[in-house]
Every structure is written in C-alpha cells, then in structure tokens.
N, C-alpha and C. Protein backbone atom coordinates (compact mmCIF):
# COMPACT_ATOMS: atom_id res chain seq x y z
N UNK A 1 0.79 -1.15 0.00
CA UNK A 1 0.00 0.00 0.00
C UNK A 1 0.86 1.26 0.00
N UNK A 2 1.87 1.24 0.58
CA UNK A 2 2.82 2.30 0.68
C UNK A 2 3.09 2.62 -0.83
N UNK A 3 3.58 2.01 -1.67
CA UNK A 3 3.89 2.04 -2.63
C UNK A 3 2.98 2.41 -3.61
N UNK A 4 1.91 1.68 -3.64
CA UNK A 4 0.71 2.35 -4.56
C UNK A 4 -0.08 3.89 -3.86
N UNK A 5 0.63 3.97 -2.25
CA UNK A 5 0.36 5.51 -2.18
C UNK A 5 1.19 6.39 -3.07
N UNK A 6 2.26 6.03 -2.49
CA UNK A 6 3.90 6.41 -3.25
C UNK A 6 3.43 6.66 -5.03
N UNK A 7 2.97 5.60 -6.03
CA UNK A 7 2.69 5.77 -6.77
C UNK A 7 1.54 6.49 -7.44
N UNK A 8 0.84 6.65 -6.53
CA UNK A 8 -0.25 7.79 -6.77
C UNK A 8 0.03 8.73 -6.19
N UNK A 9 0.52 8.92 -5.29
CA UNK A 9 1.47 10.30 -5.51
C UNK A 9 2.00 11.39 -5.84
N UNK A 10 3.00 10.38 -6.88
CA UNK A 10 3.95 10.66 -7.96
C UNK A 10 3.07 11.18 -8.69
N UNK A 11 2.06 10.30 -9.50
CA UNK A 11 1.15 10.54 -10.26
C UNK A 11 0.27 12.16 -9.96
N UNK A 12 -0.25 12.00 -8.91
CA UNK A 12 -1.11 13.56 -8.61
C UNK A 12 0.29 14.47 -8.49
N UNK A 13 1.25 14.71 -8.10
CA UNK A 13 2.35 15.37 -7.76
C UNK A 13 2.48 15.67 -9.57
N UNK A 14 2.29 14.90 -10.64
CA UNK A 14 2.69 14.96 -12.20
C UNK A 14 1.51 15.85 -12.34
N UNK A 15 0.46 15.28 -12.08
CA UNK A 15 -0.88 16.27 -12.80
C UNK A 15 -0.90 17.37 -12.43
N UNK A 16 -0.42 17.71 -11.10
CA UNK A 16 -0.57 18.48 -10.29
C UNK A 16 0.28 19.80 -10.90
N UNK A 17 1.74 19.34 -11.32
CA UNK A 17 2.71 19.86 -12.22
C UNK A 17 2.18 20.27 -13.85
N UNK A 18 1.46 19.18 -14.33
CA UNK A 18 0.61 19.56 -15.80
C UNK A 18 0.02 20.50 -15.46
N UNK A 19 -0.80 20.43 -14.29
CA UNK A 19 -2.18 21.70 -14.27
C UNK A 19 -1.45 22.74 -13.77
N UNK A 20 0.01 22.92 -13.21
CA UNK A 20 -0.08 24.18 -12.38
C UNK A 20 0.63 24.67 -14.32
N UNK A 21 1.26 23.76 -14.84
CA UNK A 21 1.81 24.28 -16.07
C UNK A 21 0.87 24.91 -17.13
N UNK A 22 -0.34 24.13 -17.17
CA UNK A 22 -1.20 24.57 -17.88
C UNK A 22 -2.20 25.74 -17.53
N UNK A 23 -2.20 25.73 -15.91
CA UNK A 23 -2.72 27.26 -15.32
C UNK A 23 -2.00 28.68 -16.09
N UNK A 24 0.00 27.86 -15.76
CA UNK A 24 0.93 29.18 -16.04
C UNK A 24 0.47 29.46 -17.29
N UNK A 25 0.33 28.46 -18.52
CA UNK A 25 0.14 28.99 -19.65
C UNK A 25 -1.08 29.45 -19.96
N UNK A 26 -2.16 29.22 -19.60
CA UNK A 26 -3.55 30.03 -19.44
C UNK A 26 -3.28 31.66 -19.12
N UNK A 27 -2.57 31.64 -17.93
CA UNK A 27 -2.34 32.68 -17.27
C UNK A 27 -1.57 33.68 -18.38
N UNK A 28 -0.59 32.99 -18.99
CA UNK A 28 0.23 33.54 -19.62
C UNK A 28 -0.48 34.29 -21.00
N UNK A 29 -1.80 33.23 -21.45
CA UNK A 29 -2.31 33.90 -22.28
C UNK A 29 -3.61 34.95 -22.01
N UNK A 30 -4.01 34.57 -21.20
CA UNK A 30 -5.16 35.81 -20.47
C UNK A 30 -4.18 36.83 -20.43
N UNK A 31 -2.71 37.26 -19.78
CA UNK A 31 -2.06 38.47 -19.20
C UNK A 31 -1.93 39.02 -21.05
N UNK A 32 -1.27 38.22 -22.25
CA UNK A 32 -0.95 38.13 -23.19
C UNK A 32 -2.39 39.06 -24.08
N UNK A 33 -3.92 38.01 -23.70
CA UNK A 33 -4.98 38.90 -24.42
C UNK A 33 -5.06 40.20 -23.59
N UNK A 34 -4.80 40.31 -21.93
CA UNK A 34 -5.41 41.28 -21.74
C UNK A 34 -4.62 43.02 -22.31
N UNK A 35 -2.78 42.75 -22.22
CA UNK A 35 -1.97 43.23 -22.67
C UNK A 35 -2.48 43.87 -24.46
N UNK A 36 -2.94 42.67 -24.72
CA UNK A 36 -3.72 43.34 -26.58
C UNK A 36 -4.56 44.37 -26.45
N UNK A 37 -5.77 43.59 -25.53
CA UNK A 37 -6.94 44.81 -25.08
C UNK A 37 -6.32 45.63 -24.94
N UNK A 38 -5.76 45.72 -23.34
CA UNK A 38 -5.10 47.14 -24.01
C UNK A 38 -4.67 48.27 -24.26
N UNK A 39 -3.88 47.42 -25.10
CA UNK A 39 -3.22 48.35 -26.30
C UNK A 39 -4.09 48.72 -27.53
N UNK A 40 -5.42 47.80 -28.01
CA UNK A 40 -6.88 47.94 -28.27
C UNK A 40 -7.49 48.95 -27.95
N UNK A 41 -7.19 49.04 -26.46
CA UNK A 41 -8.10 49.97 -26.02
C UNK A 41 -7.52 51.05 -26.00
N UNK A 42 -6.10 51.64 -26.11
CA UNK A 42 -5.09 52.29 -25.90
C UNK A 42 -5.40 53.08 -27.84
N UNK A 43 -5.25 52.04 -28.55
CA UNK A 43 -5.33 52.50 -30.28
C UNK A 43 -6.91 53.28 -30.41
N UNK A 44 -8.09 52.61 -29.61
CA UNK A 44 -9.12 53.10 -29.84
C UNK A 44 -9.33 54.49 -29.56
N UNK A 45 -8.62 54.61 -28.27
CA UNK A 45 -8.97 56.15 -28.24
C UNK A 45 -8.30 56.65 -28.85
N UNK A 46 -6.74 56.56 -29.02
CA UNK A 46 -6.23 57.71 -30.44
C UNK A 46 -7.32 57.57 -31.42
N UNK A 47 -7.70 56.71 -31.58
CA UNK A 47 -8.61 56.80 -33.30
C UNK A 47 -10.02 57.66 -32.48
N UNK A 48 -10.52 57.65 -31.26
CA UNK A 48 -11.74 58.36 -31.31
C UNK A 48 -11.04 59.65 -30.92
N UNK A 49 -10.02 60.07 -30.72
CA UNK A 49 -9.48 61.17 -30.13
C UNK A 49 -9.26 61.51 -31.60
N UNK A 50 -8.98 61.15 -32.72
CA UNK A 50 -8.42 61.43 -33.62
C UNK A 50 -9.70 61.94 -34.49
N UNK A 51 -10.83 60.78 -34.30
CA UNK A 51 -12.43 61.61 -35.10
C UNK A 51 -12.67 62.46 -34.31
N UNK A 52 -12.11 62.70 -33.04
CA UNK A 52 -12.71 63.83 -32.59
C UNK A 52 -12.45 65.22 -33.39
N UNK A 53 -10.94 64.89 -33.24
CA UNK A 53 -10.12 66.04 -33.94
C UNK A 53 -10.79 66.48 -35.57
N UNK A 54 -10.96 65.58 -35.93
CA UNK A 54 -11.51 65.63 -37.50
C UNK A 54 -12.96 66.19 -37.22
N UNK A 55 -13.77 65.67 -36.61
CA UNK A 55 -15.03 66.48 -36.28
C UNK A 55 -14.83 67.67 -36.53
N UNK A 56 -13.97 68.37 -35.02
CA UNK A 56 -14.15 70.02 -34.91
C UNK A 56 -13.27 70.12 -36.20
N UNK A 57 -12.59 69.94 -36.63
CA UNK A 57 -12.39 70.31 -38.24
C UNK A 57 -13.00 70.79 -38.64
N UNK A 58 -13.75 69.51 -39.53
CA UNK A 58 -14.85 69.24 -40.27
C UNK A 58 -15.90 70.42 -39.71
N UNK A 59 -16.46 70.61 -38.48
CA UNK A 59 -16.97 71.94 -38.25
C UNK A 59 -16.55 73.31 -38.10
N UNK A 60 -15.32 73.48 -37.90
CA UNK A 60 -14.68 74.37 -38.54
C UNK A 60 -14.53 74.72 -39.53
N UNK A 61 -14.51 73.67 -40.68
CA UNK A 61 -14.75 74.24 -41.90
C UNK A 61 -15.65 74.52 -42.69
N UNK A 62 -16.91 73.63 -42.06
CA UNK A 62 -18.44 73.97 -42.57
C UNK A 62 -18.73 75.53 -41.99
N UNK A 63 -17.89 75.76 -40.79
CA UNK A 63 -18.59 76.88 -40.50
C UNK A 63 -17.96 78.07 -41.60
N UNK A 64 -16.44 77.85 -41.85
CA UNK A 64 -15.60 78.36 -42.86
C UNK A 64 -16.52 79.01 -44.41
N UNK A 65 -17.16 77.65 -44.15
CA UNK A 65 -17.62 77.52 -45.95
C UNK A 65 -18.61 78.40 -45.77
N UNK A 66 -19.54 78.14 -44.70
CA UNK A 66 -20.96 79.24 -45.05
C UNK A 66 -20.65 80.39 -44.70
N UNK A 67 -19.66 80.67 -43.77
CA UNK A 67 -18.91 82.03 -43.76
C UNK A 67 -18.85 82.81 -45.37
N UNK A 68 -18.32 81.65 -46.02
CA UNK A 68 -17.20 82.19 -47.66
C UNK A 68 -19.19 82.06 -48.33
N UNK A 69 -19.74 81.15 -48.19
CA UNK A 69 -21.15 81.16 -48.76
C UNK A 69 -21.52 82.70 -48.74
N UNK A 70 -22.06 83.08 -47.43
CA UNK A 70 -22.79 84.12 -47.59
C UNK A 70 -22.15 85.74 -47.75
N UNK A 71 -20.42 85.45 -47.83
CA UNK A 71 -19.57 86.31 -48.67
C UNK A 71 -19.71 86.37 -49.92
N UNK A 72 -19.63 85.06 -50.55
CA UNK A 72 -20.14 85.42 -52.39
C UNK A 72 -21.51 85.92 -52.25
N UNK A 73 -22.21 85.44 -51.60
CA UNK A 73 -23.52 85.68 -51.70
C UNK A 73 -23.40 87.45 -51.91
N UNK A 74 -23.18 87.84 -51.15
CA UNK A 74 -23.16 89.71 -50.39
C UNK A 74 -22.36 90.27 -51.67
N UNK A 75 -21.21 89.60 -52.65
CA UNK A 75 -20.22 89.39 -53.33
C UNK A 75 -21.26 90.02 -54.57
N UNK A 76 -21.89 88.77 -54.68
CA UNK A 76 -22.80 88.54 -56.07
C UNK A 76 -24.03 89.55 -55.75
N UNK A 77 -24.48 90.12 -54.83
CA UNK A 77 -25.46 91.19 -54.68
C UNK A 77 -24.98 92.58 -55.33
N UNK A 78 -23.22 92.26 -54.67
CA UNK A 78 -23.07 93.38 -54.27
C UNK A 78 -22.48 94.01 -56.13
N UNK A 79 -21.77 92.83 -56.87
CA UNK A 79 -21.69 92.73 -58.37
C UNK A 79 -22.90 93.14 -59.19
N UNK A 80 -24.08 92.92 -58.70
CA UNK A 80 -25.64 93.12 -59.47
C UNK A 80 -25.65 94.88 -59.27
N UNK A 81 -25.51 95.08 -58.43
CA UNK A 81 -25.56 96.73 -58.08
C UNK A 81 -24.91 97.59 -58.78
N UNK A 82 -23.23 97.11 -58.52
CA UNK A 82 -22.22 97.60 -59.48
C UNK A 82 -22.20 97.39 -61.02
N UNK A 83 -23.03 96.17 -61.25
CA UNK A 83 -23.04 96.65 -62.70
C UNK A 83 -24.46 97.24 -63.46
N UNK A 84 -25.81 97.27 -62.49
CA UNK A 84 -26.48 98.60 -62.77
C UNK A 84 -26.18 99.48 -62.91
N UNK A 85 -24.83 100.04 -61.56
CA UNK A 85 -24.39 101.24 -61.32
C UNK A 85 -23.85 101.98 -62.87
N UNK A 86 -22.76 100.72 -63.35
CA UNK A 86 -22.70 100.65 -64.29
C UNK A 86 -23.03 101.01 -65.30
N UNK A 87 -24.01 100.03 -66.04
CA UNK A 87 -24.86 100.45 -67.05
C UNK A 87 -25.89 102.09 -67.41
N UNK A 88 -25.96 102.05 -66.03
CA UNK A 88 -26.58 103.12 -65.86
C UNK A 88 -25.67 104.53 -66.17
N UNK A 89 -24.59 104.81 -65.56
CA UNK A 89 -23.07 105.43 -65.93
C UNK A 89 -22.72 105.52 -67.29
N UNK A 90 -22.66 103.99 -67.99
CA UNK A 90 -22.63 104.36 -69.38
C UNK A 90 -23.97 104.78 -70.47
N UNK A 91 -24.91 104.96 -69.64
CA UNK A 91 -26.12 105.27 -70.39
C UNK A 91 -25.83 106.96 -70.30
N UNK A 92 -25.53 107.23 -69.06
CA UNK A 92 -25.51 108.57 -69.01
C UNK A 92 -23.82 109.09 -69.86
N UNK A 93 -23.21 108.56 -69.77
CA UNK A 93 -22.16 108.95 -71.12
C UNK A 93 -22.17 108.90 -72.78
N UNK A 94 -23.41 107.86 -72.26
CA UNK A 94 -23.83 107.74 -73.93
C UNK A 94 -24.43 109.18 -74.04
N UNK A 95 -25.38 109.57 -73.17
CA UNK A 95 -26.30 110.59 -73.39
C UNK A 95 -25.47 111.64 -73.78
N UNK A 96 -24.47 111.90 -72.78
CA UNK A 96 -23.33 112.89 -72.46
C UNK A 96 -22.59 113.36 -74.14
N UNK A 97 -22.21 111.74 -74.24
CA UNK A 97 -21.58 111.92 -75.75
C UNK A 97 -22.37 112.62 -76.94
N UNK A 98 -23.90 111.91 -76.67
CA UNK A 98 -24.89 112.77 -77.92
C UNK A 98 -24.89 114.22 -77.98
N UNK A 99 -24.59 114.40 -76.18
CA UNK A 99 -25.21 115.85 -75.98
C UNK A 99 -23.61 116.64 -76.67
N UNK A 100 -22.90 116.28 -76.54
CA UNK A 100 -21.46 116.63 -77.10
C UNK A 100 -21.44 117.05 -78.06
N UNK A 101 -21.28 115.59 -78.92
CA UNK A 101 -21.49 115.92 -80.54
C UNK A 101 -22.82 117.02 -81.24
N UNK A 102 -23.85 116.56 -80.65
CA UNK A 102 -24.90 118.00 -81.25
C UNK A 102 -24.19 118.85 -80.73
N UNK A 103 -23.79 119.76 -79.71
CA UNK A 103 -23.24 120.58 -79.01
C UNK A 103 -21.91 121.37 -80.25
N UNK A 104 -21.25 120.23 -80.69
CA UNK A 104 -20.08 120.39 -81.19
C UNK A 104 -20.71 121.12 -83.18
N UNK A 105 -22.08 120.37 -83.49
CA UNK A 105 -22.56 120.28 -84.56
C UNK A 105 -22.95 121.86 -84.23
N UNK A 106 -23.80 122.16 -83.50
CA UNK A 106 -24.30 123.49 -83.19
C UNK A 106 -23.22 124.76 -83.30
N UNK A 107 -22.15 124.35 -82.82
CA UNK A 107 -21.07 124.99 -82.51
C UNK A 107 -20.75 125.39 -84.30
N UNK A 108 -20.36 124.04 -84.66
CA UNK A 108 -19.91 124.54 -86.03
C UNK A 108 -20.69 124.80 -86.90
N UNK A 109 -22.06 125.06 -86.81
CA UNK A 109 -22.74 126.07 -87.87
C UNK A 109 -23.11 127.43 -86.93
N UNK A 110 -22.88 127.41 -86.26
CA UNK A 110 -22.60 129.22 -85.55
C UNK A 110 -21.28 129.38 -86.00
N UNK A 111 -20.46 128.83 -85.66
CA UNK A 111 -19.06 128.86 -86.40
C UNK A 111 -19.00 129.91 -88.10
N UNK A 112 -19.57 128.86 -88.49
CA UNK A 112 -19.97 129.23 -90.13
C UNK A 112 -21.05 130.11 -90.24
N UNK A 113 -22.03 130.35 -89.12
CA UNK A 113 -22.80 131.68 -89.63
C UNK A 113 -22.04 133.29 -89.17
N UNK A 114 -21.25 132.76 -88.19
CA UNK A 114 -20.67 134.17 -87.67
C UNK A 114 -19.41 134.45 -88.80
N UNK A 115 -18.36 133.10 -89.38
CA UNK A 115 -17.76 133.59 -90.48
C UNK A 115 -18.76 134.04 -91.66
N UNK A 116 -19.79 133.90 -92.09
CA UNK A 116 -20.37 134.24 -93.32
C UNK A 116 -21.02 135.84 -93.02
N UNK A 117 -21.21 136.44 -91.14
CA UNK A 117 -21.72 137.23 -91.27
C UNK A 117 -20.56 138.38 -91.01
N UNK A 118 -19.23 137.99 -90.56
CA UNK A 118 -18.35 138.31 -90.69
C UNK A 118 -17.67 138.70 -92.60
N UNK A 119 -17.92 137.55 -93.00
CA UNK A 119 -17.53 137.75 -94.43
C UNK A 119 -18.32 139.24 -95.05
N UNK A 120 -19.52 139.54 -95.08
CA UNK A 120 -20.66 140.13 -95.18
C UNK A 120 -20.42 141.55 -94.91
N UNK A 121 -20.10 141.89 -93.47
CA UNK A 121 -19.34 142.86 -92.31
C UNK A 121 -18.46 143.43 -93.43
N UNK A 122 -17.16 142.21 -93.48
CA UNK A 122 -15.97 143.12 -94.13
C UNK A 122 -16.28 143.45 -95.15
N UNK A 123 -17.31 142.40 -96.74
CA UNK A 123 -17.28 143.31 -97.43
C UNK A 123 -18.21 144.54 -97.40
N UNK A 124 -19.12 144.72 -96.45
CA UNK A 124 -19.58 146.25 -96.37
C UNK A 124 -18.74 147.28 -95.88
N UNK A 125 -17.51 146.60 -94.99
CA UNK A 125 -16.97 147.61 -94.78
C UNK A 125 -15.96 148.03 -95.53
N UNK A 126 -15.45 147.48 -96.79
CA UNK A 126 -14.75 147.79 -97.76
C UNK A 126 -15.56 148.51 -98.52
N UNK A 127 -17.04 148.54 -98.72
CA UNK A 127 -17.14 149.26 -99.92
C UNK A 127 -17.86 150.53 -99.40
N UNK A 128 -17.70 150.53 -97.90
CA UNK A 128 -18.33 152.08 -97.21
C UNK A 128 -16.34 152.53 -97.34
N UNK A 129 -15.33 152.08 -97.17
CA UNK A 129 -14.40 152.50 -97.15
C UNK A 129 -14.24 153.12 -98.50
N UNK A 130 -14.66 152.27 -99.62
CA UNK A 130 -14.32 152.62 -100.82
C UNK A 130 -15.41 153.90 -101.22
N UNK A 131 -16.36 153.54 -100.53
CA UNK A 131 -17.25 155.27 -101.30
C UNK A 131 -16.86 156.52 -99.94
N UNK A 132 -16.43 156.13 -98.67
CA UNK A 132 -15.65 157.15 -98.16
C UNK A 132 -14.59 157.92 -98.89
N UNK A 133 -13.77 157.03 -99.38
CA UNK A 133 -12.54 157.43 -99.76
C UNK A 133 -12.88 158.00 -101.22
N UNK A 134 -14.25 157.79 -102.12
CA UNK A 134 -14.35 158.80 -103.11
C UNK A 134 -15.25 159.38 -103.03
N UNK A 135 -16.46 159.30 -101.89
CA UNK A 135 -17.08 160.57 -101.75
C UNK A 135 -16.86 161.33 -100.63
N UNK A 136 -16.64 161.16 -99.51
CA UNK A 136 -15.94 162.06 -98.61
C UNK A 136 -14.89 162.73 -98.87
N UNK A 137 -13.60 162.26 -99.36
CA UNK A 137 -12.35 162.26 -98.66
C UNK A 137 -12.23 163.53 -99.56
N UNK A 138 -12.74 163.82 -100.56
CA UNK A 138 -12.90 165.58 -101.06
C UNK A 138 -13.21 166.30 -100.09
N UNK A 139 -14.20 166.50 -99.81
CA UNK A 139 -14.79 167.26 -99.04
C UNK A 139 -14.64 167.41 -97.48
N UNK A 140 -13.34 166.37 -96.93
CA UNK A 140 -12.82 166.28 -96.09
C UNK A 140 -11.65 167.67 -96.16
N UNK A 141 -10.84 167.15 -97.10
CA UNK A 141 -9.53 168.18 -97.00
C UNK A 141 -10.12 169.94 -97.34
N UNK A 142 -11.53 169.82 -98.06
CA UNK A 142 -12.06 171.54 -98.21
C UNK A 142 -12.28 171.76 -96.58
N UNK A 143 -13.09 170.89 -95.59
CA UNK A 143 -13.16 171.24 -94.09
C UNK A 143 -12.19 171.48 -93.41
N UNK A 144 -11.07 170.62 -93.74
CA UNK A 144 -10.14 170.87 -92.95
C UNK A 144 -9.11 171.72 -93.34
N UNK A 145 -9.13 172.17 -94.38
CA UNK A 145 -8.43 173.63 -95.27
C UNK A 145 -9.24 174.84 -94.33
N UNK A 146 -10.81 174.36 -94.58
CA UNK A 146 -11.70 175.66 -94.05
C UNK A 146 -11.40 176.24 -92.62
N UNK A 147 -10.89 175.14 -91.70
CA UNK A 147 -10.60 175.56 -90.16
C UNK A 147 -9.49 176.75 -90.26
C-alpha cells in the first residue's frame, strides 16, 4: 500500500505539475490577451481622439464655408448693383456723348454763320471804305483847309 500511495502520488504530484503548467500557460495567455486589449483599447482612443479632432475640423470648416457662402452671396449682390451702377453710368455717357457731338454740330454752324456774317461785315466795310474814300475824302480836305 505504501507504494501504490507512493505511486499515486507521484502521479497527482505529475498532474498536479501539468495543471499548475497549464494554469501558467492560461495565465500567460489571459495576461498576453489582456496586454492586446489594451493596447486595443489604448489605439481606440487615439482613433476616437483622432475623429474627434476631424469632427471640430470638419466643423470648422463647414462653419468656414458658409462664412465664404454668404460672402459670395453679399459678393454677387453686391456685383448686381455695381453693374447697374454701371450700365446706368454708361447710359448717361452715352447721353453725355450725344449731348457733345450736337453741341459740337451746333457749334460749327454758328461757327460758319458768324464767319459768313463776318464775311458780309468786311465786305460792307470795304465798300463804305471805298465810297468814303471817293465821296468824302474831297470834301474832307475843303473842311479841314476851311478851319
């Protein structure tokens, strides 16, 4: 009996050695998964820390955009105005220009009526010079003899 204690024993003393071996390696792999987790759990939050970051971006730049939106917008109002302003400016230069040229047309037939009444002028006053000078200019030097 000693011996078949002895030998069972040995035996539980072996299993005993399998299971504490097979605990260590259990153990070894639970410490092993939990070590993954984590570092799992360690990667997850950079990545939600990281959509976070991209979020306020991403809303930063939506807010960016409707910022720049309702700039063209004010942009493109403000282009509709300026080129009434515009049009309107060159309507009144158009006018400006008509009023010019008649202006300029008017000009040059007063031009040409004051030379033609000028022309007119001198020759009357050449031919009052010319009947001065033969019917006066006698009867000039008897007056002025007479003084």
């Amino acid at each position: 009996m000693g011996s078949q204690l002895r030998l069972r024993f040995k035996q539980e003393a072996k299993l005993l050695k399998k299971s504490v071996a097979q605990v260590a390696r259990r153990d070894k792999r639970i410490q092993d998964q939990e070590l993954e987790i984590k570092n799992l759990e360690a990667l997850l939050e950079t990545e939600a820390e990281t959509k976070r970051a991209a979020e306020d971006k991403n809303a930063e730049l939506m807010r960016e955009l409707e910022d720049i939106r309702a700039q063209f917008s004010g942009l493109k109002v403000s282009n509709e105005h300026l080129s009434q302003w515009v049009a309107a400016l060159q309507e009144q230069v158009s006018g400006e220009e008509k009023l010019k040229a008649a202006f300029e047309e008017f000009k040059r037939y007063e031009d040409d009526r004051v030379e033609q009444r000028c022309a007119k002028l001198d020759a009357r006053l050449d031919a009052l010079s010319i009947d001065f000078d033969e019917e006066l200019y006698p009867h000039m030097l008897t007056a002025i003899a007479g003084r």
